[in-house]
C-alpha atoms as a PDB file:
ATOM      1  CA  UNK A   1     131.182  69.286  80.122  1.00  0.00           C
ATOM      2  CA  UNK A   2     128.107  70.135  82.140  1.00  0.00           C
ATOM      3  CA  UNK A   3     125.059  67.592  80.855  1.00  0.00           C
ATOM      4  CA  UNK A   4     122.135  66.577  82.451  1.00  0.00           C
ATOM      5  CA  UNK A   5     118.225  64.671  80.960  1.00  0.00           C
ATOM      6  CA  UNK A   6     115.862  66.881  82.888  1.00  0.00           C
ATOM      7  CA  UNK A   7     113.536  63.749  81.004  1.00  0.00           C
ATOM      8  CA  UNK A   8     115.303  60.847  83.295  1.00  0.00           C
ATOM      9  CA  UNK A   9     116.969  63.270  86.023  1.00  0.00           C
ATOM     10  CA  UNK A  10     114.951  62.791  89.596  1.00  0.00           C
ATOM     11  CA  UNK A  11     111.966  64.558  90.238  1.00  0.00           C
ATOM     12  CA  UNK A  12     111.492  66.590  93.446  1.00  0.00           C
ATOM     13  CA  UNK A  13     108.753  67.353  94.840  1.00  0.00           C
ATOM     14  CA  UNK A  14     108.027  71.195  94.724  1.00  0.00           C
ATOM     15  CA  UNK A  15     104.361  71.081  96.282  1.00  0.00           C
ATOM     16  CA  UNK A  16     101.731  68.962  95.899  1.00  0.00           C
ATOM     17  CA  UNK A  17     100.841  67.640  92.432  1.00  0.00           C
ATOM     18  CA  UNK A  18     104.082  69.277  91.330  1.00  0.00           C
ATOM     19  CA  UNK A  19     107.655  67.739  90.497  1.00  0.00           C
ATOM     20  CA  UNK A  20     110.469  68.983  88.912  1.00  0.00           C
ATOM     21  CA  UNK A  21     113.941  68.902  88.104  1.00  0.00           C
ATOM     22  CA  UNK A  22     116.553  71.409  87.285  1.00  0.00           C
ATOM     23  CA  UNK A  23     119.579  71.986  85.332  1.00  0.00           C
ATOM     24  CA  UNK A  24     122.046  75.456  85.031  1.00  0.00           C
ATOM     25  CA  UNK A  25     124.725  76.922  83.361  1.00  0.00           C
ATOM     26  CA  UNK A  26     126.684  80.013  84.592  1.00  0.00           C
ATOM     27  CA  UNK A  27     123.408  82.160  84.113  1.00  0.00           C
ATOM     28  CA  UNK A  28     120.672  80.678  82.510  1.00  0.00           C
ATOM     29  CA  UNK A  29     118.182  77.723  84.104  1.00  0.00           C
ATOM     30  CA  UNK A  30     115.753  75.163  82.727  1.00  0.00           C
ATOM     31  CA  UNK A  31     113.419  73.442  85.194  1.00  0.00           C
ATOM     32  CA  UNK A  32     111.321  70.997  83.749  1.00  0.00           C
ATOM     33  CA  UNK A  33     107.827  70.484  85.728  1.00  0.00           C
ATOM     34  CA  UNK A  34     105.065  67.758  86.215  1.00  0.00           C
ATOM     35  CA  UNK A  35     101.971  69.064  86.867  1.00  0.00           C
ATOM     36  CA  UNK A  36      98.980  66.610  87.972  1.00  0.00           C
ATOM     37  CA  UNK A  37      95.762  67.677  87.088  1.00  0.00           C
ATOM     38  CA  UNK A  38      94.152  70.541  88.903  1.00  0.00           C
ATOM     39  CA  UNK A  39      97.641  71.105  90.671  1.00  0.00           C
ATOM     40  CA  UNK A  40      97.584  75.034  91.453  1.00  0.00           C
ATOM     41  CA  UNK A  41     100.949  76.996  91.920  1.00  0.00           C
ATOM     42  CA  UNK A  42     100.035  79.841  93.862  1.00  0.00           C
ATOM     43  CA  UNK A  43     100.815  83.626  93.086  1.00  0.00           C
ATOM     44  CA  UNK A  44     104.275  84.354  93.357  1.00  0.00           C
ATOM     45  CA  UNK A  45     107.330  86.589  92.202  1.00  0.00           C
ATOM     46  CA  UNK A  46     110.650  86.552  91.791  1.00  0.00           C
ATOM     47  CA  UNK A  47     113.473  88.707  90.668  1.00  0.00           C
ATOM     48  CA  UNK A  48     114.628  86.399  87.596  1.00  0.00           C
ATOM     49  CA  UNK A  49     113.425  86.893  84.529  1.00  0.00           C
ATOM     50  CA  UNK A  50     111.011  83.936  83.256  1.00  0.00           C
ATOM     51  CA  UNK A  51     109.690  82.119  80.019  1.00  0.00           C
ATOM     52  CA  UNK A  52     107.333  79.097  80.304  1.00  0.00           C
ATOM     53  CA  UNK A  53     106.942  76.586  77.920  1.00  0.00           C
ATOM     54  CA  UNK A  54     104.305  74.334  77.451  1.00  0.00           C
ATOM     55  CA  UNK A  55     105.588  70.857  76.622  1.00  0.00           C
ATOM     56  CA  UNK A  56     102.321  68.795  76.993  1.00  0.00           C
ATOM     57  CA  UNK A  57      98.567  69.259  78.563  1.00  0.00           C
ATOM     58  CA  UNK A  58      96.484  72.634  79.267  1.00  0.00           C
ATOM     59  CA  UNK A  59      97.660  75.426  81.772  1.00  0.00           C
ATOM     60  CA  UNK A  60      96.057  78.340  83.248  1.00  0.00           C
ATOM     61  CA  UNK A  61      98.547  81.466  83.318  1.00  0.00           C
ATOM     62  CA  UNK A  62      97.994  84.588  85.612  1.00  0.00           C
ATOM     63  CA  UNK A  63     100.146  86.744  84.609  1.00  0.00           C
ATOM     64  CA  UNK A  64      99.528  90.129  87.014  1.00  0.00           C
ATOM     65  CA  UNK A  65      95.725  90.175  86.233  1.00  0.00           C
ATOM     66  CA  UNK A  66      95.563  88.007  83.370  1.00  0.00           C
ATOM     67  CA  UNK A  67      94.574  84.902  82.842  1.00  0.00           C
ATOM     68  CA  UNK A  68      94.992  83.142  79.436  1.00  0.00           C
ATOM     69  CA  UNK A  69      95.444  79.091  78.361  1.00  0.00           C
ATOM     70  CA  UNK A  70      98.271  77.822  77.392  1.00  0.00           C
ATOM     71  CA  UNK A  71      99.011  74.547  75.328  1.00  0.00           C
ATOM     72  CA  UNK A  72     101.954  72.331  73.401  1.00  0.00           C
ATOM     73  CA  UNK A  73     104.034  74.823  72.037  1.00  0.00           C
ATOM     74  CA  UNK A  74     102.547  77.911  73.641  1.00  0.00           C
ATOM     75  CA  UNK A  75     105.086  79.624  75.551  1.00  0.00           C
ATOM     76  CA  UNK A  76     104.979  82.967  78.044  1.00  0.00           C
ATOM     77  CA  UNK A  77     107.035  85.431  79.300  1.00  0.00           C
ATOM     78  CA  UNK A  78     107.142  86.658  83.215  1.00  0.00           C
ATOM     79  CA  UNK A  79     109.102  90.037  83.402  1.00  0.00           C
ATOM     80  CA  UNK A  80     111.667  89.784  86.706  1.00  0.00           C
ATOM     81  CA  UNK A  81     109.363  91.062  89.623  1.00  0.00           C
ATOM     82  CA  UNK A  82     105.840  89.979  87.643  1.00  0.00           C
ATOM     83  CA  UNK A  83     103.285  88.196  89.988  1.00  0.00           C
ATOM     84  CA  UNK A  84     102.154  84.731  88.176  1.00  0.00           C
ATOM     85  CA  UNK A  85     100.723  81.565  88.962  1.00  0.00           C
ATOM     86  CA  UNK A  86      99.319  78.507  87.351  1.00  0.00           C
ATOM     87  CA  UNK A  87      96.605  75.753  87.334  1.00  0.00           C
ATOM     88  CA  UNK A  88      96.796  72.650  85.763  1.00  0.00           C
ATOM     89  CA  UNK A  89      93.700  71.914  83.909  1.00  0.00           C
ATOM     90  CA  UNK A  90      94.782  68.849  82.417  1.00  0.00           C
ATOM     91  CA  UNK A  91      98.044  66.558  83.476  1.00  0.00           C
ATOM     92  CA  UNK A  92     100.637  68.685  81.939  1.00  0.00           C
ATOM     93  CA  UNK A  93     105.010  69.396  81.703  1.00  0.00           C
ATOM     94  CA  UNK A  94     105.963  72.465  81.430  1.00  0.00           C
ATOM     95  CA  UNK A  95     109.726  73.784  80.855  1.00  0.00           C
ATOM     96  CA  UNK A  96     110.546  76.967  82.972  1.00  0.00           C
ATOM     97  CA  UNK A  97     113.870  79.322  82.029  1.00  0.00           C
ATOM     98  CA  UNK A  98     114.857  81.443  84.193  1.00  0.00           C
ATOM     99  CA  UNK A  99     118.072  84.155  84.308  1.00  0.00           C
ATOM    100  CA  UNK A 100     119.624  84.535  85.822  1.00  0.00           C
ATOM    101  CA  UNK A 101     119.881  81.088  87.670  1.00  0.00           C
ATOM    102  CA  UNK A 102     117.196  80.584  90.352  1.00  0.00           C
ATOM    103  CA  UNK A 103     119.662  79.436  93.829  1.00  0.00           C
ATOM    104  CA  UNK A 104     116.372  78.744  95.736  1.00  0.00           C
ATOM    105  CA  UNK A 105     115.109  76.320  92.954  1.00  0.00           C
ATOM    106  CA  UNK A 106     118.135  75.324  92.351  1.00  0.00           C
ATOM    107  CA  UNK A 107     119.425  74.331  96.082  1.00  0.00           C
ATOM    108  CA  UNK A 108     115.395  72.316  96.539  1.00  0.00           C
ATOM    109  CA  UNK A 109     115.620  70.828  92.681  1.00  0.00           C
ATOM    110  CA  UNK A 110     119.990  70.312  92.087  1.00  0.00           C
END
């Protein structure tokens, strides 16, 4: 059986103000992220598909050329290819599921 606590598993350090930790399955990942206030996760894409969950705090989404705030509970989608980022504006975790599974995440985070 494949089990994991992303809650107690070891945070890495993705950049600054940002940990995480990941788990996968055959096709589906969760990455659960610590975001210190003000912490800023630059625009970026990818080819997996993407929902964000917002566990605890305040975030900032881009989503292409949107911005809109997210809070505990509110949760947003990121078509495969979609340019996103994110801003902290309070401390904040955040869950992350991506499919398929996310090899560069998961080689930095496993």
């Amino acid at each position: 059986m494949n089990r994991r606590n992303l809650f107690e598993a070891v945070h890495r350090t993705l950049l600054p103000g940002a940990e995480a930790a990941a788990f996968a399955g055959q096709g589906l990942m969760v990455n659960h992220v610590v975001l210190d206030h003000g912490t800023a996760v630059p625009a970026h894409r990818h080819p997996e598909e993407q929902i964000t969950l917002v566990l605890e705090g305040r975030i900032a989404f881009q989503l292409e050329d949107e911005v809109c705030e997210l809070g505990p509970g509110d949760a947003i989608a990121v078509p495969p290819g979609a340019s996103h980022a994110v801003r902290a504006l309070l401390p904040s975790v955040v869950l992350d599921v991506f499919t398929p599974v996310r090899a560069d995440l998961l080689e930095k985070l496993g």
